[in-house]
Protein backbone atom coordinates (compact mmCIF):
# COMPACT_ATOMS: atom_id res chain seq x y z
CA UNK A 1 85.87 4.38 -7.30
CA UNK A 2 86.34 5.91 -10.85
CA UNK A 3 84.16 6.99 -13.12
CA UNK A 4 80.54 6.35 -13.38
CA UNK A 5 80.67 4.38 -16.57
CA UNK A 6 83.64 2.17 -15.25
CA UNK A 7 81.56 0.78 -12.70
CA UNK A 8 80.03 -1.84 -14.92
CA UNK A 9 83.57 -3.09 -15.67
CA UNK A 10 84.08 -3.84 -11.71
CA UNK A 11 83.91 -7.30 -10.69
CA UNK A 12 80.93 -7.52 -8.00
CA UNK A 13 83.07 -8.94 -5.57
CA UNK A 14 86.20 -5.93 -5.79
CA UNK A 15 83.17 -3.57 -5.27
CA UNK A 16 81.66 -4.88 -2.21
CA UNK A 17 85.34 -4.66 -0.83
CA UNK A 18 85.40 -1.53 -1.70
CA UNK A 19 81.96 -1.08 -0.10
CA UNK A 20 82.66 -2.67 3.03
CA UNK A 21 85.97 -0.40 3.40
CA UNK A 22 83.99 2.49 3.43
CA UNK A 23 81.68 1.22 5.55
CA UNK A 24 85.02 0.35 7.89
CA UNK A 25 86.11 3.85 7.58
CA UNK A 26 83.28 6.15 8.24
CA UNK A 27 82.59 3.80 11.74
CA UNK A 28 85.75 4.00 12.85
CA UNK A 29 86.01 7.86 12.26
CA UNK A 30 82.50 8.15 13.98
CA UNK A 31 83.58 5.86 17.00
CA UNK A 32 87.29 7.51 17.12
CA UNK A 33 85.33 11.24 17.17
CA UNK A 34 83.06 10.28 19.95
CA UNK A 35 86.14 9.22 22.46
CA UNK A 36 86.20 13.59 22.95
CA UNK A 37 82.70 12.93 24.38
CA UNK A 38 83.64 10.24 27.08
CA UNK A 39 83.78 11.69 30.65
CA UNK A 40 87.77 11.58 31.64
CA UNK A 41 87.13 10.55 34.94
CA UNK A 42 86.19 6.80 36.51
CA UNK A 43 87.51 3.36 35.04
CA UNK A 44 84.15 1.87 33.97
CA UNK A 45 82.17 4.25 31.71
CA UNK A 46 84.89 4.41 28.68
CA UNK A 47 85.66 0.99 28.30
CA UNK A 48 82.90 -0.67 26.61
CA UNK A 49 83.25 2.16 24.00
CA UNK A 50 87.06 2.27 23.57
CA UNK A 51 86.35 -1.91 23.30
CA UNK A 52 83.90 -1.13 20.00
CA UNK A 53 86.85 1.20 18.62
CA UNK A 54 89.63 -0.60 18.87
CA UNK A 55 87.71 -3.68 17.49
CA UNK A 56 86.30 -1.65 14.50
CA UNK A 57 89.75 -0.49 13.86
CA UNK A 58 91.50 -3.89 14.04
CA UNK A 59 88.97 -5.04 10.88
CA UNK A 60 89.76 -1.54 9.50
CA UNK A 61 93.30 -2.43 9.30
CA UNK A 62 93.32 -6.10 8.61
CA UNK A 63 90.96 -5.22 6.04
CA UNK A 64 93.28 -3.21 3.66
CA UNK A 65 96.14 -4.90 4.31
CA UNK A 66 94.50 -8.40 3.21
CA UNK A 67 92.48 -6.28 0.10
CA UNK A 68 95.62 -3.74 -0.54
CA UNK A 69 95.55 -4.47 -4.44
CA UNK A 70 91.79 -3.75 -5.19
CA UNK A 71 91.70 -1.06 -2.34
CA UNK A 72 94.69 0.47 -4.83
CA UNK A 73 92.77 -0.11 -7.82
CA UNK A 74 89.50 0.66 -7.59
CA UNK A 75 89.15 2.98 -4.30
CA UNK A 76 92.60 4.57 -4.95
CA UNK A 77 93.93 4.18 -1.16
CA UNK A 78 96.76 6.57 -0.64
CA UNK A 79 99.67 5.58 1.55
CA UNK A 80 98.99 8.90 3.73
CA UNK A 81 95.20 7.20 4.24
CA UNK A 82 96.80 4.52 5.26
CA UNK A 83 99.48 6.47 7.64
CA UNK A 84 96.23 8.47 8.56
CA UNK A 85 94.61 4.55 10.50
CA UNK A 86 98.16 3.84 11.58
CA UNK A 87 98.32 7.21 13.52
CA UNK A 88 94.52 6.81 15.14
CA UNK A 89 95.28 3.42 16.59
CA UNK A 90 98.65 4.86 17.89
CA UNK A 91 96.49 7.37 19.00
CA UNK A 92 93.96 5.05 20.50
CA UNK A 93 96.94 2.93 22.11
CA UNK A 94 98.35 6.31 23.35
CA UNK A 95 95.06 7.34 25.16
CA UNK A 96 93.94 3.44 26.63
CA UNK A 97 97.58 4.23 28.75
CA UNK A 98 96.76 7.39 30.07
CA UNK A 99 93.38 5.79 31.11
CA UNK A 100 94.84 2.51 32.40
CA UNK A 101 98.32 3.51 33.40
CA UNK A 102 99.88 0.41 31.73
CA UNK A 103 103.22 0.89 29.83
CA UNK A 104 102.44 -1.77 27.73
CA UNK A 105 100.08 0.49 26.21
CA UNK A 106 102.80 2.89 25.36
CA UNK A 107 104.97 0.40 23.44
CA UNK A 108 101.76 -0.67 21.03
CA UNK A 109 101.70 3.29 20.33
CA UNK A 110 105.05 3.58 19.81
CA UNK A 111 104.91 0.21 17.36
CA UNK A 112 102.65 1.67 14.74
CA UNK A 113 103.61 5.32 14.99
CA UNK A 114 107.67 3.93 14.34
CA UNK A 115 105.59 1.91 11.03
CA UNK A 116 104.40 4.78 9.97
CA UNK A 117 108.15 6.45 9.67
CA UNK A 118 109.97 3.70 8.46
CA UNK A 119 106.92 2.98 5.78
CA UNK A 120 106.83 6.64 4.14
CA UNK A 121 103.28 6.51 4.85
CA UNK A 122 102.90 10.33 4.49
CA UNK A 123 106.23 10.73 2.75
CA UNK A 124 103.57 11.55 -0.61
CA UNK A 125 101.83 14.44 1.29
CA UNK A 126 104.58 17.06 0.97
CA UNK A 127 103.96 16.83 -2.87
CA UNK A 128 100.01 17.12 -2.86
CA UNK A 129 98.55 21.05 -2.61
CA UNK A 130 96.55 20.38 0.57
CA UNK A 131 98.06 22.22 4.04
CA UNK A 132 95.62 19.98 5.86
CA UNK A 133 97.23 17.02 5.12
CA UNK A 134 100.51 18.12 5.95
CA UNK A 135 98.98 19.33 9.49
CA UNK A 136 98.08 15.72 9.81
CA UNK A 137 101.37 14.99 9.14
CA UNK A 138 103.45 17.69 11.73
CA UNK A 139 100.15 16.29 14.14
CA UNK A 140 101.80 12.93 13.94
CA UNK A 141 105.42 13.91 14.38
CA UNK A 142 104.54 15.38 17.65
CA UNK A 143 102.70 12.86 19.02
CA UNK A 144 105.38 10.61 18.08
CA UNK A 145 107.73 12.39 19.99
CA UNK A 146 105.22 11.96 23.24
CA UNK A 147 105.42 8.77 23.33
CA UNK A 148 109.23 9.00 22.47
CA UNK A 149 109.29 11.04 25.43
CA UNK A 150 107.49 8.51 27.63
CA UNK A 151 109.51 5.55 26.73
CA UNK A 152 113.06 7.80 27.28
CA UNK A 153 114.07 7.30 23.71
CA UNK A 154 115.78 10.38 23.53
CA UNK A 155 118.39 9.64 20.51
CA UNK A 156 115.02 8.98 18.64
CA UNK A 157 113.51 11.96 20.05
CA UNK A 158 116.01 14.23 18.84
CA UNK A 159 116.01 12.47 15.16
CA UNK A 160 112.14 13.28 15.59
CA UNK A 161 112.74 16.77 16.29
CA UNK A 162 114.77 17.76 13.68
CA UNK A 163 112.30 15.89 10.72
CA UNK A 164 110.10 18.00 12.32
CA UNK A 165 111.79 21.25 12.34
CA UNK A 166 112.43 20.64 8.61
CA UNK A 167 108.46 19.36 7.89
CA UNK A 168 107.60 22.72 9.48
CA UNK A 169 109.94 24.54 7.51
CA UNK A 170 108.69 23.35 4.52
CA UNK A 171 105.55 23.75 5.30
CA UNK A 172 105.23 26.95 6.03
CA UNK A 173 107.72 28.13 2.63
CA UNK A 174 104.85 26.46 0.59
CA UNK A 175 101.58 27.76 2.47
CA UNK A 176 102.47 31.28 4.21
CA UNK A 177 100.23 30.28 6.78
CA UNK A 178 99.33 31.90 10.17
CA UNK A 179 100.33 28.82 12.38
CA UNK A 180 104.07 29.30 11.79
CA UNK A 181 104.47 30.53 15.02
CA UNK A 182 102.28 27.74 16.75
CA UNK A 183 104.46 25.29 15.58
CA UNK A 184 107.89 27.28 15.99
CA UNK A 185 106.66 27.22 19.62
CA UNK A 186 105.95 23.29 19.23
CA UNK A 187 109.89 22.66 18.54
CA UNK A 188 110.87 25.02 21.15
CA UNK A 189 108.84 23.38 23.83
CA UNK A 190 110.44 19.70 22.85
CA UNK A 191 113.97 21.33 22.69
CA UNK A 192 113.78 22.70 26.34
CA UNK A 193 112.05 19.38 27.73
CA UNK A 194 114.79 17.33 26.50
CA UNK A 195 117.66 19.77 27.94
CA UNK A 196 115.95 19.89 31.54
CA UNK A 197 117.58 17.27 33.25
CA UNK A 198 120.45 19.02 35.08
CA UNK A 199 122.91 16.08 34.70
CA UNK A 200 124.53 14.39 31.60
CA UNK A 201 125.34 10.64 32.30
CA UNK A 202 128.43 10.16 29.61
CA UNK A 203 129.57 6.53 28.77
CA UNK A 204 133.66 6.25 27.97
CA UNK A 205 132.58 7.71 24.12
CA UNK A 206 131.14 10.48 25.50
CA UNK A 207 128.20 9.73 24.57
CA UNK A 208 124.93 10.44 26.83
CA UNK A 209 123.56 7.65 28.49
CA UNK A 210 119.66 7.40 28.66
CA UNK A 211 118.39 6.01 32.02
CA UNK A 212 114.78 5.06 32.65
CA UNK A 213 113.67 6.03 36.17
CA UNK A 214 110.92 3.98 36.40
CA UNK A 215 110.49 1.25 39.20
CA UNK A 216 112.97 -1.44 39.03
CA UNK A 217 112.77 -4.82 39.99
CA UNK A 218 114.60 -4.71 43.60
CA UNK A 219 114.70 -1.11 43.17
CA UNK A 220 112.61 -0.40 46.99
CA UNK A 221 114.28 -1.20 50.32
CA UNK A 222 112.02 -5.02 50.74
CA UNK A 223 110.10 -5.43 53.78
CA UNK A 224 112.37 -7.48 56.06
CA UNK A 225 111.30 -9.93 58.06
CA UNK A 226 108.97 -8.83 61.91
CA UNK A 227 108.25 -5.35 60.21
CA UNK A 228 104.91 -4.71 61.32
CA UNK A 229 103.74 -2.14 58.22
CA UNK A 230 100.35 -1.58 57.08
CA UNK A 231 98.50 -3.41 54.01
CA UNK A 232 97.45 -0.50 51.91
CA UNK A 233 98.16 -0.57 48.62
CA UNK A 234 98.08 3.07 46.23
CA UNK A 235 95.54 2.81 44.10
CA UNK A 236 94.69 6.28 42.62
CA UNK A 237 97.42 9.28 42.13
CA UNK A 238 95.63 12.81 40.52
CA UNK A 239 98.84 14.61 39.13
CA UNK A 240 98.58 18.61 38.88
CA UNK A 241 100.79 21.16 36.86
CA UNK A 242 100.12 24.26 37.27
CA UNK A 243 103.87 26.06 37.58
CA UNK A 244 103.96 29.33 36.10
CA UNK A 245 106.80 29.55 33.49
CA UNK A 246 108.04 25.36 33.60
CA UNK A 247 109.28 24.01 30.87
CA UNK A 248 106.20 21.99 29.23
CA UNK A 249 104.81 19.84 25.84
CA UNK A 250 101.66 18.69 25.16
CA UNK A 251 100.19 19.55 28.16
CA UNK A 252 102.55 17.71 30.42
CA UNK A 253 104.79 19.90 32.68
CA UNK A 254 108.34 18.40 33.23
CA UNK A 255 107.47 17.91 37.27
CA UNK A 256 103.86 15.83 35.84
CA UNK A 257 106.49 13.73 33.35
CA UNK A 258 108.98 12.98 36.26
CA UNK A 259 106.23 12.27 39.13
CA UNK A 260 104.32 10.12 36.45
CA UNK A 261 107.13 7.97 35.93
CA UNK A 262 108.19 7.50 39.36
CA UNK A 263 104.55 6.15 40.39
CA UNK A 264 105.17 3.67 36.66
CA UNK A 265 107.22 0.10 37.42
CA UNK A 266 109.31 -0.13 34.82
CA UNK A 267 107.79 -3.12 31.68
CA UNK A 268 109.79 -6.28 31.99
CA UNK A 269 109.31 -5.92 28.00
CA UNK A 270 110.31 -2.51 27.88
CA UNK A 271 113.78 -3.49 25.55
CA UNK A 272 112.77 -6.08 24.52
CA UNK A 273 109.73 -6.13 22.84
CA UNK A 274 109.89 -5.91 18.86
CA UNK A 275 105.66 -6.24 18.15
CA UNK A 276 104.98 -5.93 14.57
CA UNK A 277 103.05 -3.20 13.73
CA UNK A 278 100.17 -4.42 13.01
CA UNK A 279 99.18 -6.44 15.45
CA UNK A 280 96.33 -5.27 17.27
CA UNK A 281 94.96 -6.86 21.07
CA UNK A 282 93.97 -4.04 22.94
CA UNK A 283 91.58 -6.45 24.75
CA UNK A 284 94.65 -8.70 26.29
CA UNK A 285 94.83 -6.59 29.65
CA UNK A 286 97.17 -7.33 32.17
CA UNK A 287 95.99 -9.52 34.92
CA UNK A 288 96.78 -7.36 37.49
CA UNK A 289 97.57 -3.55 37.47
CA UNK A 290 100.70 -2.69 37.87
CA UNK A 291 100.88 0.50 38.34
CA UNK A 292 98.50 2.95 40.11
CA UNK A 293 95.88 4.22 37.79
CA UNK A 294 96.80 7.98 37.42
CA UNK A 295 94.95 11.20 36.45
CA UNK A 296 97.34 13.93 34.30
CA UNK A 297 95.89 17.66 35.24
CA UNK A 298 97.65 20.36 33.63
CA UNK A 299 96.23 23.33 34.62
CA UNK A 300 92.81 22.59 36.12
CA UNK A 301 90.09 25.43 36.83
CA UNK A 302 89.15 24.78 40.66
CA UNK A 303 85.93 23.01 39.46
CA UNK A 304 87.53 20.55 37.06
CA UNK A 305 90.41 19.71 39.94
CA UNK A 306 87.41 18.91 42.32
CA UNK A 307 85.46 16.91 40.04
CA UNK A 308 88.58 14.45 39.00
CA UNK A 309 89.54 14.01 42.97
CA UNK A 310 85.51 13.49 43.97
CA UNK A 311 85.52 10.71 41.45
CA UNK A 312 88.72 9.06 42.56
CA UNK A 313 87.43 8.84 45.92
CA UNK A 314 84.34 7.74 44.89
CA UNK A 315 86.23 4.78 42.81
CA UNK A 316 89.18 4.10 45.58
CA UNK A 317 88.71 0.33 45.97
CA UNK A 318 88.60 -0.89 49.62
CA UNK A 319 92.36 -0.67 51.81
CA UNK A 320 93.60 1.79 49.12
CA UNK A 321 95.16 4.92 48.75
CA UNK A 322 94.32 8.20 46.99
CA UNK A 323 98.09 9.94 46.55
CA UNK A 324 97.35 13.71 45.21
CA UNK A 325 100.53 15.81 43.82
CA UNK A 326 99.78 19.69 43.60
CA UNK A 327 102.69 21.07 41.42
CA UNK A 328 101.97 24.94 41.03
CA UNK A 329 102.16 28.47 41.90
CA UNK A 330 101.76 29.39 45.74
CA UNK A 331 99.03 31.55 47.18
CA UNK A 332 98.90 33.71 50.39
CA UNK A 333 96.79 35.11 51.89
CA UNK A 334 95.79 38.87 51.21
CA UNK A 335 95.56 39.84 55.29
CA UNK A 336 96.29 39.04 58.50
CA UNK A 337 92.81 36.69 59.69
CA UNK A 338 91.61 36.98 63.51
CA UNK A 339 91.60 33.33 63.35
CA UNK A 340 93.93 31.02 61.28
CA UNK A 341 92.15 28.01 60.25
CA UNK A 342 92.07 25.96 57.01
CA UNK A 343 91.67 28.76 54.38
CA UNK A 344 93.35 31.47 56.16
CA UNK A 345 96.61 30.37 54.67
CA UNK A 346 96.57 30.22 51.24
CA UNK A 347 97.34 27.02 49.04
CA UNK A 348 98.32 26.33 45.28
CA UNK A 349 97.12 28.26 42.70
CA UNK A 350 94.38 26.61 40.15
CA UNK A 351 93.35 27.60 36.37
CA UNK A 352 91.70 30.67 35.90
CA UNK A 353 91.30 31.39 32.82
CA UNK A 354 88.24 28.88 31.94
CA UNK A 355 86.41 30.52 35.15
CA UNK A 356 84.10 32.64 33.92
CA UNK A 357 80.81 34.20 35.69
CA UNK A 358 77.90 35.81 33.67
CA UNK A 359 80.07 35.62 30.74
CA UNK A 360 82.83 38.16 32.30
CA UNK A 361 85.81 37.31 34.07
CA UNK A 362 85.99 36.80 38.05
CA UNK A 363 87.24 40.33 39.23
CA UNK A 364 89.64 40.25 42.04
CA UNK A 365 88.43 39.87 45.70
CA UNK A 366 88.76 42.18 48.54
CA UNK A 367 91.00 41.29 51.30
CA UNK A 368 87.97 40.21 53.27
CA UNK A 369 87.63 37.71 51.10
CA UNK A 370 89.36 34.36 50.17
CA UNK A 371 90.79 33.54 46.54
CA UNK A 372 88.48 31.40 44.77
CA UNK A 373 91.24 30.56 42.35
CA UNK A 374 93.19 29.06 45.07
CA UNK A 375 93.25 24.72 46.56
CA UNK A 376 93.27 25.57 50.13
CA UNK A 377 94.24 22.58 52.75
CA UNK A 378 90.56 22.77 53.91
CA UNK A 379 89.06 22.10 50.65
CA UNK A 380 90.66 18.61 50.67
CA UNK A 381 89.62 17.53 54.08
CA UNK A 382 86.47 15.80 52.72
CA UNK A 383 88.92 13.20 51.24
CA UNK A 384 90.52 12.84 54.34
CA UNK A 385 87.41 9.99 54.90
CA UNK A 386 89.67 7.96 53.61
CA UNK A 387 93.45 6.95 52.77
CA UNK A 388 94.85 10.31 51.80
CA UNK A 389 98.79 10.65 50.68
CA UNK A 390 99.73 14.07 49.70
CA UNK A 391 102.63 15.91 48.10
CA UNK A 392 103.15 20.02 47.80
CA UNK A 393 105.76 21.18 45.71
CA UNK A 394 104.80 25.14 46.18
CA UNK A 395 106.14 28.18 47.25
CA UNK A 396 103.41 28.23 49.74
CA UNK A 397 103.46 23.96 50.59
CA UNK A 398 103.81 25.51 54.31
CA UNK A 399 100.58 26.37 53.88
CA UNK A 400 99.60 22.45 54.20
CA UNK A 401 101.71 22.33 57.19
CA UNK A 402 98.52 21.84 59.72
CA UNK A 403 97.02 19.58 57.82
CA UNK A 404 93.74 18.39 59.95
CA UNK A 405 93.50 14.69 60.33
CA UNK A 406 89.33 14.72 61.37
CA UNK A 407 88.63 11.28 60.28
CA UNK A 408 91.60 8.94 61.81
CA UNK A 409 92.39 7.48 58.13
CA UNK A 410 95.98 7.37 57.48
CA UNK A 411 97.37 10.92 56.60
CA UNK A 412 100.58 12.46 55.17
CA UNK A 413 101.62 15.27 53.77
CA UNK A 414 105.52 15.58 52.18
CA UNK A 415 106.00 19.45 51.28
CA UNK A 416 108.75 20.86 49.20
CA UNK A 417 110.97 23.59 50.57
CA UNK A 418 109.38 27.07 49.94
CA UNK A 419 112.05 29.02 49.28
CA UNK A 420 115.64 28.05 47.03
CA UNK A 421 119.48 29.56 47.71
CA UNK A 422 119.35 32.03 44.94
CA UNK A 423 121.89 30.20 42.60
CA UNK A 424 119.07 27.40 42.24
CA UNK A 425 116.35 29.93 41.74
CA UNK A 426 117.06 29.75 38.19
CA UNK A 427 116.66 26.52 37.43
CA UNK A 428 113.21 26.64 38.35
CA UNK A 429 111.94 26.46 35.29
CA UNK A 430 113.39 22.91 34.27
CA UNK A 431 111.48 22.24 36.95
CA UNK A 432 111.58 21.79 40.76
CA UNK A 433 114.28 20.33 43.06
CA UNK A 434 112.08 18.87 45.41
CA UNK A 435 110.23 16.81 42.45
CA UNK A 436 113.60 15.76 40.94
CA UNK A 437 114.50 14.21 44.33
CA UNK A 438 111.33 11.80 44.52
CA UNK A 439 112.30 10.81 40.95
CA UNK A 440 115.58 10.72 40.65
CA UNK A 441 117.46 10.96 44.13
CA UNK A 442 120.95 10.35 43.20
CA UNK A 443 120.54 13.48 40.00
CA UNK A 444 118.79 15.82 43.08
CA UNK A 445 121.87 15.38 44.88
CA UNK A 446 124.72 15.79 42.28
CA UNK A 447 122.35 19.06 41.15
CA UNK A 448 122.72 20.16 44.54
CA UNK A 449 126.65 19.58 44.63
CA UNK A 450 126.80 21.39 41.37
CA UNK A 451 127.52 18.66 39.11
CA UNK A 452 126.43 19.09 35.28
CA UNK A 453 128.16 15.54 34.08
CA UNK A 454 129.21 12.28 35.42
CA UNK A 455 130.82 9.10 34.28
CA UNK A 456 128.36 6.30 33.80
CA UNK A 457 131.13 4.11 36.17
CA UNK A 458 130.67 6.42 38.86
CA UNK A 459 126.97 6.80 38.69
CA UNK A 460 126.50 2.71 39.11
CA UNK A 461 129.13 3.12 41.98
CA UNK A 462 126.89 6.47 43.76
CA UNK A 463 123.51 4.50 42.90
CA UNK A 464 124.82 1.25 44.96
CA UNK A 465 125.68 3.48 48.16
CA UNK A 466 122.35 5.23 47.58
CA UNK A 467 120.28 1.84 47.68
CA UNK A 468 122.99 0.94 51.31
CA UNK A 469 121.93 4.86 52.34
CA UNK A 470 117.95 4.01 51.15
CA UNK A 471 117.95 0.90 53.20
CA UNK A 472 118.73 2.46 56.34
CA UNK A 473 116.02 4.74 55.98
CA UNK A 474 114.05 1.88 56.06
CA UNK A 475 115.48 0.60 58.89
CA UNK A 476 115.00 3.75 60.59
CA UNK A 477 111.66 4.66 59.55
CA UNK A 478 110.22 1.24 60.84
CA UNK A 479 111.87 0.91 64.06
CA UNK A 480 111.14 4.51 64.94
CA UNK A 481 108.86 4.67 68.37
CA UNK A 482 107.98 8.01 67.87
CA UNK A 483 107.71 8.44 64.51
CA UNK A 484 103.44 9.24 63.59
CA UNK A 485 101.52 5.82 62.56
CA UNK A 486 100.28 6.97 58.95
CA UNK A 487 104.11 6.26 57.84
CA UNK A 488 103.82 2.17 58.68
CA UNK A 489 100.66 2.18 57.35
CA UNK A 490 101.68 3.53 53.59
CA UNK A 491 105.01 1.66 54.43
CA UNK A 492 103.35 -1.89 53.05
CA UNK A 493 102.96 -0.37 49.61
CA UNK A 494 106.16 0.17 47.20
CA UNK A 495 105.67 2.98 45.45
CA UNK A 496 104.89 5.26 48.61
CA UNK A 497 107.54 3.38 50.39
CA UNK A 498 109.96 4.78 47.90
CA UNK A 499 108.32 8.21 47.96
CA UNK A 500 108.85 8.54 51.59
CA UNK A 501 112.89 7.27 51.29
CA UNK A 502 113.46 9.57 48.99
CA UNK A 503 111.61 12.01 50.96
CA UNK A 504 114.01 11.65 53.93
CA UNK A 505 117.09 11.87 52.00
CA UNK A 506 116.03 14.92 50.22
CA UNK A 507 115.01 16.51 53.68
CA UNK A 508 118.93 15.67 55.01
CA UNK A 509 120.34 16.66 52.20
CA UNK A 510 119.05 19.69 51.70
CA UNK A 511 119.34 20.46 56.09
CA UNK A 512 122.82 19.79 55.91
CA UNK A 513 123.99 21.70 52.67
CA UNK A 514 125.21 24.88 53.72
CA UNK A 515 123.39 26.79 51.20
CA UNK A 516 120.01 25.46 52.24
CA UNK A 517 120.40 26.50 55.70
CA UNK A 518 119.15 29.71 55.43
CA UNK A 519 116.06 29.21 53.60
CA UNK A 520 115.25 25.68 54.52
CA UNK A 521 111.31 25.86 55.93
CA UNK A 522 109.64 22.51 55.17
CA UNK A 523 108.51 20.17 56.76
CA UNK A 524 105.86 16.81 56.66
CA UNK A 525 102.84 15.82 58.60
């Protein structure tokens, strides 16, 4: 409010709305601060809490929109304070996905971030003397372009991206501050994860064409009629990124951003929906998930890793699946063991940074000794008790190669080839071959063929052979006599289904290519 002496002069009314806002405000900052303090892992303990937020935020923001004059007048509401609620629902919207796995999460997010742009909500910041509020404002960009990222708007994307190079430019002219280079490294990130895909679709313009690579409706071989294929259904998928050198933003590698989307169906409102921002029902859940409920791991310590799986099993609902994908560095073994069991062969590397003992970093161990740092195949056979489907994409996935089944619970393990020809080596950082194949088959194959750039035409035209070559898979993998049990039973569910196609096709492919030949060592359990 203004001055002191004003206050008399302020209708009783206008100042209890004024009251009330406050009152509004500080609760939803104190509820939004306390998500930090939710445990990541299980599906029941956050949601009565993220409930109270979004419903103190849905007053919050019908609240100055239906008292915007008097709010303007007597509290002096900002448009940045009101960009500043905008952004933490997004925000909220933003994180309720990554909890849920539900696209249609993503699209509220993207609904009041896109207000907040074509509103000027924080246009006014840039002319105020306070560097934190134009943090606030680069903050929002960038999560913007997330969610851009997500949805596969990438004209918008790369709009976003240059307002942001020129925010940061700006900013850092008028402040001299010490973050330049953070943020430099922000727009450097973005650049590279948009240029990773290694093919351009190009209409008859030229122009690129933007392809989501989601599920589609009729996009898995169906189940034809006297398949006999097992009833589970994938419930639970942990997600780990721990590559050395990939191309990364906001803590999402580009091999977690492609495997995340290929275990997402695709939102039958995806183009079409035009919600008003505004409109806030976080509490209208989808009857039925749609899509596996996912955990994003970038970089785990060994301890976090092993918390996040215990807890999915814990959680995995009756005639389920857990699927795990390990996307990092490979470990071997330091010496030759007298006996080879399961941690005599290395595994995939884990975070070590955040492991610390006594307050000093772990030292290195002898050769005696096993790395600690290190997901060996043995330390996941207590979650063998139960529905276990797991990818490798490592330089040492051979190392999951005898993969003890000690339970009888439906088992597989699809591991990426451990080695590349030496003209594909490079291109490991825009991330792996073996990863691009489960989520996007047809651009795995064209990469292999050497093939930067195709007509849109003859991608629909490749894509309808690939769904004739996909279906025969099918066909094969079903009627198969000899082929291991575990396969029919993941068979029933779609996603895995998929996985396992593409699986195959990527194993021919790559068997057959001359250049592979030589270096070709995977293999599946």
């Amino acid at each position: 409010m203004t001055g002191v002496g004003a206050e008399d002069d302020i209708p009783l009314c206008e100042r209890k709305t004024v009251t009330d806002f406050c009152y509004l405000l500080d609760k939803s900052k104190q509820l939004f601060n306390g998500l930090r303090d939710l445990p990541q892992y299980g599906h029941k303990q956050w949601q009565s809490y993220f409930g109270r937020t979004f419903d103190i935020y849905t007053k919050l923001w019908k609240f100055q929109q239906q008292h915007r004059q008097v709010l303007d007048n007597r509290y002096g509401l900002k448009r940045w304070q009101i960009g500043e609620v905008a952004s933490k629902i997004g925000q909220l919207y933003y994180h309720y996905y990554l909890r849920t796995s539900e696209t249609s999460y993503l699209n509220e997010a993207f609904s009041f971030y896109s207000a907040i742009r074509q509103r000027s909500y924080y246009h006014q910041v840039n002319k105020e003397d306070r560097p934190e509020l134009v943090v606030k404002k680069l903050r929002y960009y960038a999560r913007f372009i997330v969610v851009c990222l997500l949805l596969n708007k990438m004209d918008l994307v790369k709009v976003l991206v240059k307002e942001l190079s020129e925010e940061i430019e700006d900013y850092t002219q008028r402040f001299n501050t010490e973050d330049q280079l953070e943020w430099n490294l922000v727009l450097q990130e973005v650049a590279a994860f948009v240029e990773a895909d290694p093919l351009m679709i190009l209409n008859d313009d030229n122009a690129v064409v933007v392809l989501s690579n989601r599920l589609q409706e009729g996009g898995v071989p169906p189940l034809e009629q006297g398949m006999v294929v097992g009833q589970l259904t994938l419930a639970d998928a942990l997600i780990v990124g721990n590559c050395n050198n990939q191309v990364k933003f906001s803590e999402l590698t580009i091999d977690m951003f492609r495997m995340l989307q290929a275990l997402e169906r695709e939102p039958v409102n995806l183009a079409t929906q035009s919600s008003k921002p505004g409109t806030l029902e976080p509490n209208e859940k989808p009857a039925k998930r749609e899509n596996p409920h996912k955990y994003l791991l970038y970089k785990p310590t060994f301890s976090q890793l092993y918390t996040f799986l215990s807890a999915s099993f814990k959680e995995l609902p009756a005639n389920s699946v857990l699927l795990v994908y390990l996307s990092a560095t490979g470990v071997f073994p330091t010496g030759r063991s007298e006996c080879e069991g399961p941690y005599d062969f290395g595994g995939v590397l884990t975070n070590t940074n955040r492991d610390v003992v006594n307050g000093e970093m772990v030292q290195k161990r002898s050769q005696a000794q096993k790395e600690m740092h290190c997901l060996h195949p043995g330390d996941l056979f207590s979650f063998t008790r139960k529905p276990l489907f797991i990818i490798v994409d490592s330089s040492n996935s051979t190392a999951y190669k005898n993969f003890s089944n000690l339970f009888g619970q439906p088992l597989v393990c699809l591991l990426s080839p451990t080695v590349y020809p030496k003209s594909m080596q490079d291109q490991c950082q825009r991330g792996s071959l073996f990863t691009l194949f489960l989520y996007n088959p047809l651009m795995g194959f064209l990469s292999v063929c050497g093939l930067s750039s195709m007509r849109y035409g003859l991608w629909e035209k490749a894509q309808e052979l690939l769904r004739k070559v996909f279906h025969d898979i099918g066909q094969m993998i079903t009627s198969s006599r000899v082929i291991d049990q575990a396969y029919l039973q993941f068979y029933g569910d779609e996603f895995l289904r998929l996985l396992m196609i593409r699986f195959v096709f990527c194993c021919t492919t790559l068997r057959l290519h001359k250049l592979f030949q030589p270096y070709l060592s995977h293999d599946s359990k």
